[in-house]
C-alpha atoms as a PDB file:
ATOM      1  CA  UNK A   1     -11.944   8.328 -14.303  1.00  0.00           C
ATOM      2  CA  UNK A   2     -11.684  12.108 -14.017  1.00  0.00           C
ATOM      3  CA  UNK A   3     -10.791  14.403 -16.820  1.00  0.00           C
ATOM      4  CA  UNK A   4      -9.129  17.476 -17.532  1.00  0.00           C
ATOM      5  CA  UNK A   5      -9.980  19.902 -20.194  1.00  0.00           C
ATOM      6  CA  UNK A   6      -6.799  22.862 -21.326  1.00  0.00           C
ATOM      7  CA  UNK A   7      -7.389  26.081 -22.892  1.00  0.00           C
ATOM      8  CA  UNK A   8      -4.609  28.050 -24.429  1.00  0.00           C
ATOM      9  CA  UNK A   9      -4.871  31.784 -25.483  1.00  0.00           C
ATOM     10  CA  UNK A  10      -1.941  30.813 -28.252  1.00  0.00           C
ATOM     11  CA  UNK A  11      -4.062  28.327 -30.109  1.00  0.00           C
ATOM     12  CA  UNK A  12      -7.036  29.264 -32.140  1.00  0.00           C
ATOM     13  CA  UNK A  13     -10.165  29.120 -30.181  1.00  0.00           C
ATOM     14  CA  UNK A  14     -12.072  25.691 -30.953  1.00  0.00           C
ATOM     15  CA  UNK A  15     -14.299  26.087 -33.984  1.00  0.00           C
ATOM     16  CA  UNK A  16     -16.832  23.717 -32.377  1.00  0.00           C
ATOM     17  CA  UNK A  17     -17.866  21.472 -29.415  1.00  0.00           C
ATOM     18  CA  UNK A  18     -14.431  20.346 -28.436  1.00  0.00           C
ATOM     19  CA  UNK A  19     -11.627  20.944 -25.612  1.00  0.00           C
ATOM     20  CA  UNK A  20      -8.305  21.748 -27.207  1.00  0.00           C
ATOM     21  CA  UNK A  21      -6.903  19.397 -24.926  1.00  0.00           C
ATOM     22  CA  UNK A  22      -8.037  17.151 -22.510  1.00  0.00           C
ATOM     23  CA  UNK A  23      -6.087  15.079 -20.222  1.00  0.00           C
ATOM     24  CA  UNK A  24      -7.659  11.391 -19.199  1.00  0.00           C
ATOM     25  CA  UNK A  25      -5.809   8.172 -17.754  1.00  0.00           C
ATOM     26  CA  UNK A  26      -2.153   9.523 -17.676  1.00  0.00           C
ATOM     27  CA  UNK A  27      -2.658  11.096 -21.614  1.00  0.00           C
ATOM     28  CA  UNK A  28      -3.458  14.019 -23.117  1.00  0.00           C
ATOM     29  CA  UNK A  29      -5.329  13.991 -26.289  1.00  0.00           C
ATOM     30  CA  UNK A  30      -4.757  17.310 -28.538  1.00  0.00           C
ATOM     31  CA  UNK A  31      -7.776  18.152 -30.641  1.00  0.00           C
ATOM     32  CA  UNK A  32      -6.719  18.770 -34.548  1.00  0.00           C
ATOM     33  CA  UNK A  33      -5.402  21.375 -35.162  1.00  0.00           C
ATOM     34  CA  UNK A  34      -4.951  23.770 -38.643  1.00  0.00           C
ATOM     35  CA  UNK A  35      -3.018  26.825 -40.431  1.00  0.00           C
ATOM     36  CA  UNK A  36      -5.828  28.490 -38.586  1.00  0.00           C
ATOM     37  CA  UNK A  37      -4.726  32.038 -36.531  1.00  0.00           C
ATOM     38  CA  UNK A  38      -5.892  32.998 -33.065  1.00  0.00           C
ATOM     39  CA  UNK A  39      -8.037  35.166 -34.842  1.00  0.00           C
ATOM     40  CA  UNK A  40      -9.547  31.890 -36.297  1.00  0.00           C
ATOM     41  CA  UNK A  41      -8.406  32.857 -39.849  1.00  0.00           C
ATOM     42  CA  UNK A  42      -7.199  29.783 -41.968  1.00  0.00           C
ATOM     43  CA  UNK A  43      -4.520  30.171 -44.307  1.00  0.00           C
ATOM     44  CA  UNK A  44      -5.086  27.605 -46.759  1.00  0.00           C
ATOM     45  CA  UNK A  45      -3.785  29.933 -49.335  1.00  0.00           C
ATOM     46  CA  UNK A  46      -0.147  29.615 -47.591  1.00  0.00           C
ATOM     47  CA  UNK A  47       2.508  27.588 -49.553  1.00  0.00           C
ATOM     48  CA  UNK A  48       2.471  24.463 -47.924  1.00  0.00           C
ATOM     49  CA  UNK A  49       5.826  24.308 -45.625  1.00  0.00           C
ATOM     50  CA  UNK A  50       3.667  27.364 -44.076  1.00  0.00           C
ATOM     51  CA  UNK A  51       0.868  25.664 -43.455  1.00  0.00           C
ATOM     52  CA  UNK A  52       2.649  22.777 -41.790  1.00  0.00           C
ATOM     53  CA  UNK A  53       4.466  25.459 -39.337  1.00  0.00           C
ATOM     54  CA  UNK A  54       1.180  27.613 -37.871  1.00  0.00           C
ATOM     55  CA  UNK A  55      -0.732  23.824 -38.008  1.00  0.00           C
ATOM     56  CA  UNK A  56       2.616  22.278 -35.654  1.00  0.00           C
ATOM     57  CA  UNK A  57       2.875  25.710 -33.633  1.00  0.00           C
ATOM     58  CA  UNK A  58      -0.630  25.568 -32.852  1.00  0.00           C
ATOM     59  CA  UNK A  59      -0.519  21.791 -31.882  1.00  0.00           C
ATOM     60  CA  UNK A  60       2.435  22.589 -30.196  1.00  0.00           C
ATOM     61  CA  UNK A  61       0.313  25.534 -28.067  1.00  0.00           C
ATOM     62  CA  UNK A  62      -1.937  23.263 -26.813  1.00  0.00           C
ATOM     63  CA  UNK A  63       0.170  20.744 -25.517  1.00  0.00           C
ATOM     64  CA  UNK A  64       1.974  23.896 -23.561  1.00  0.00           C
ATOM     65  CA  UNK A  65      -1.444  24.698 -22.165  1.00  0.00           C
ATOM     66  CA  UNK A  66      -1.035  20.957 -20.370  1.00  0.00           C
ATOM     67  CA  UNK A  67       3.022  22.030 -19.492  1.00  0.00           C
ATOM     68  CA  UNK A  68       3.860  19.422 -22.195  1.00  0.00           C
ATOM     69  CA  UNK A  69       5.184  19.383 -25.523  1.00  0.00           C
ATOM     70  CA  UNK A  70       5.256  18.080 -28.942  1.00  0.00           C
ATOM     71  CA  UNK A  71       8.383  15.433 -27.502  1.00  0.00           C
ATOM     72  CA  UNK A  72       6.020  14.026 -25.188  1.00  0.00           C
ATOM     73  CA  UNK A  73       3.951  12.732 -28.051  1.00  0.00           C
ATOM     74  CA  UNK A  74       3.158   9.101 -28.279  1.00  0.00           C
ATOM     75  CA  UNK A  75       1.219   9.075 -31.293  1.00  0.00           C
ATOM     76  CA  UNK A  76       0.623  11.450 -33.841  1.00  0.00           C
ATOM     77  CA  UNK A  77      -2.413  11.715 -36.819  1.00  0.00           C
ATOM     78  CA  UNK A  78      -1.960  13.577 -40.019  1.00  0.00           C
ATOM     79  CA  UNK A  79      -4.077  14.427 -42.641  1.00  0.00           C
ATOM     80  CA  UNK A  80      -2.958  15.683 -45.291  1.00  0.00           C
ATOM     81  CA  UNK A  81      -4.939  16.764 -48.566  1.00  0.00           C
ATOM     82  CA  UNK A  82      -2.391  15.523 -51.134  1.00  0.00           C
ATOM     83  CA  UNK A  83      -0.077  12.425 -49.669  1.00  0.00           C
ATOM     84  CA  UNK A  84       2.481  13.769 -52.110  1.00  0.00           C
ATOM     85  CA  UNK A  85       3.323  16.848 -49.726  1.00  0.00           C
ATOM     86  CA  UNK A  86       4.306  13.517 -46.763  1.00  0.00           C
ATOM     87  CA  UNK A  87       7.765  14.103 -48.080  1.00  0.00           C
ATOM     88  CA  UNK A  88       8.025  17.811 -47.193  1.00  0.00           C
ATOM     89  CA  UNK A  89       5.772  17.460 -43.733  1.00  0.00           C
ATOM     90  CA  UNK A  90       8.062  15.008 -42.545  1.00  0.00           C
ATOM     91  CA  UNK A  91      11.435  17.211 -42.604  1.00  0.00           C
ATOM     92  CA  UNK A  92       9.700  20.062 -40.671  1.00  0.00           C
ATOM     93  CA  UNK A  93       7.473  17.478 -38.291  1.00  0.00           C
ATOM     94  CA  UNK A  94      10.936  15.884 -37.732  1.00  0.00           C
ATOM     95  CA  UNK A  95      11.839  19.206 -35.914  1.00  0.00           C
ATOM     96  CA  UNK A  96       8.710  19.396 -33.161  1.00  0.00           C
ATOM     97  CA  UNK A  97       8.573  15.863 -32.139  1.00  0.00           C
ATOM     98  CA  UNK A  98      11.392  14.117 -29.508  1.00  0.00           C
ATOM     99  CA  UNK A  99      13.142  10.383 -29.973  1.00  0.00           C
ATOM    100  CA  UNK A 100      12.297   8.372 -30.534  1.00  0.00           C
ATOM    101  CA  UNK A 101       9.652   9.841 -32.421  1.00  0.00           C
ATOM    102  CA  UNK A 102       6.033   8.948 -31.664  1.00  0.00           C
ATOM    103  CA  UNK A 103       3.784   6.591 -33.653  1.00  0.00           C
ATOM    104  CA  UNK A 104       2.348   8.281 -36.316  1.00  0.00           C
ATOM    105  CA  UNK A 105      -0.303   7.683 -39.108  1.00  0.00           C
ATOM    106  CA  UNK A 106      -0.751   9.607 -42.279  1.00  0.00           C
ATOM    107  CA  UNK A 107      -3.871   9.561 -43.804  1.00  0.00           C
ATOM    108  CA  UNK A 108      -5.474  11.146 -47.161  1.00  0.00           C
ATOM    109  CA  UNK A 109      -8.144  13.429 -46.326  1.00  0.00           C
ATOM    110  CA  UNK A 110     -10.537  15.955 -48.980  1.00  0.00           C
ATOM    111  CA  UNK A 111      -9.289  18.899 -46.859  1.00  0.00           C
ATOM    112  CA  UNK A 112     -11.457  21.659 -47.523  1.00  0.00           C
ATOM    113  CA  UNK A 113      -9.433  25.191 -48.087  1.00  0.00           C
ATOM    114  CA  UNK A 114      -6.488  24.135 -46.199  1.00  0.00           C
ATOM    115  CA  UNK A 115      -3.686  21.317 -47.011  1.00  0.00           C
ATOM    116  CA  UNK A 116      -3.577  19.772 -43.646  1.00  0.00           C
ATOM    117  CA  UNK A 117      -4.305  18.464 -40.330  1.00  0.00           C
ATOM    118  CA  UNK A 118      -2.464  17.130 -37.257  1.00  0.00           C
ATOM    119  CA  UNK A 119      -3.462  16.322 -33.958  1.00  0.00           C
ATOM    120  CA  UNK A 120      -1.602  13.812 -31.290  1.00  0.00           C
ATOM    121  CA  UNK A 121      -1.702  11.865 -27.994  1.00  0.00           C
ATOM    122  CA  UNK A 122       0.687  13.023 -25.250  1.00  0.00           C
ATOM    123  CA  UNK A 123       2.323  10.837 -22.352  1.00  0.00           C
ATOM    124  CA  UNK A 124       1.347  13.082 -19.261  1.00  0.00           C
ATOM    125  CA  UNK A 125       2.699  10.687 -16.440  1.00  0.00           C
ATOM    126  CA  UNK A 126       5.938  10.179 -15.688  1.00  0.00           C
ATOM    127  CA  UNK A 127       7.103   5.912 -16.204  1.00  0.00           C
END
């Protein structure tokens, strides 16, 4: 099975040993992604409906660097420091992703200087 890697000059540059997306099998898996800047700044100290903007953007960067999009997602993770802020993630989230919307899990996470995380698995073939 061959893979792909993507590199975007809109996303923030990976902060470690990871492609910020790689395409495998007919899907494309987008690394995490954070209120980080292309700068590699994180803005943790954003009010949250911030945060959950530059962390979607940047997601949504990545899966541009594949010619995709959010809409093509089939399955979404979020992390999110305090599940109380689901509420308010879900009303912006609702505007990035297509419909149906993808699978998605939501998970509790000790964050550390940001509120959240998202990243996602895109459908790259056509059916």
């Amino acid at each position: 099975m061959s893979r792909k890697a993507y590199t975007s000059d809109r996303t923030p540059p990976p902060a470690g040993t990871y492609s910020v997306a790689i395409e495998a099998a007919g899907l494309v898996f987008l690394a995490g992604q954070t209120p980080r800047d292309r700068n590699n700044v994180r803005h943790g100290d954003k009010p949250f409906a911030e945060q959950v903007r530059m962390t979607l953007d940047n997601l949504e960067a990545a899966a541009n660097a594949a010619g995709l999009s959010l809409k093509d997602a089939v399955k979404v993770g979020v992390f999110l420091r305090n599940p109380a802020d689901a509420k308010e993630f879900d009303g912006i989230y609702a505007q990035y992703v297509g419909d149906p919307p993808p699978a998605r899990t939501l998970t509790q996470s000790n964050l550390a200087g940001f509120d959240i995380e998202v990243d996602a698995v895109l459908l790259a073939s056509a059916d």
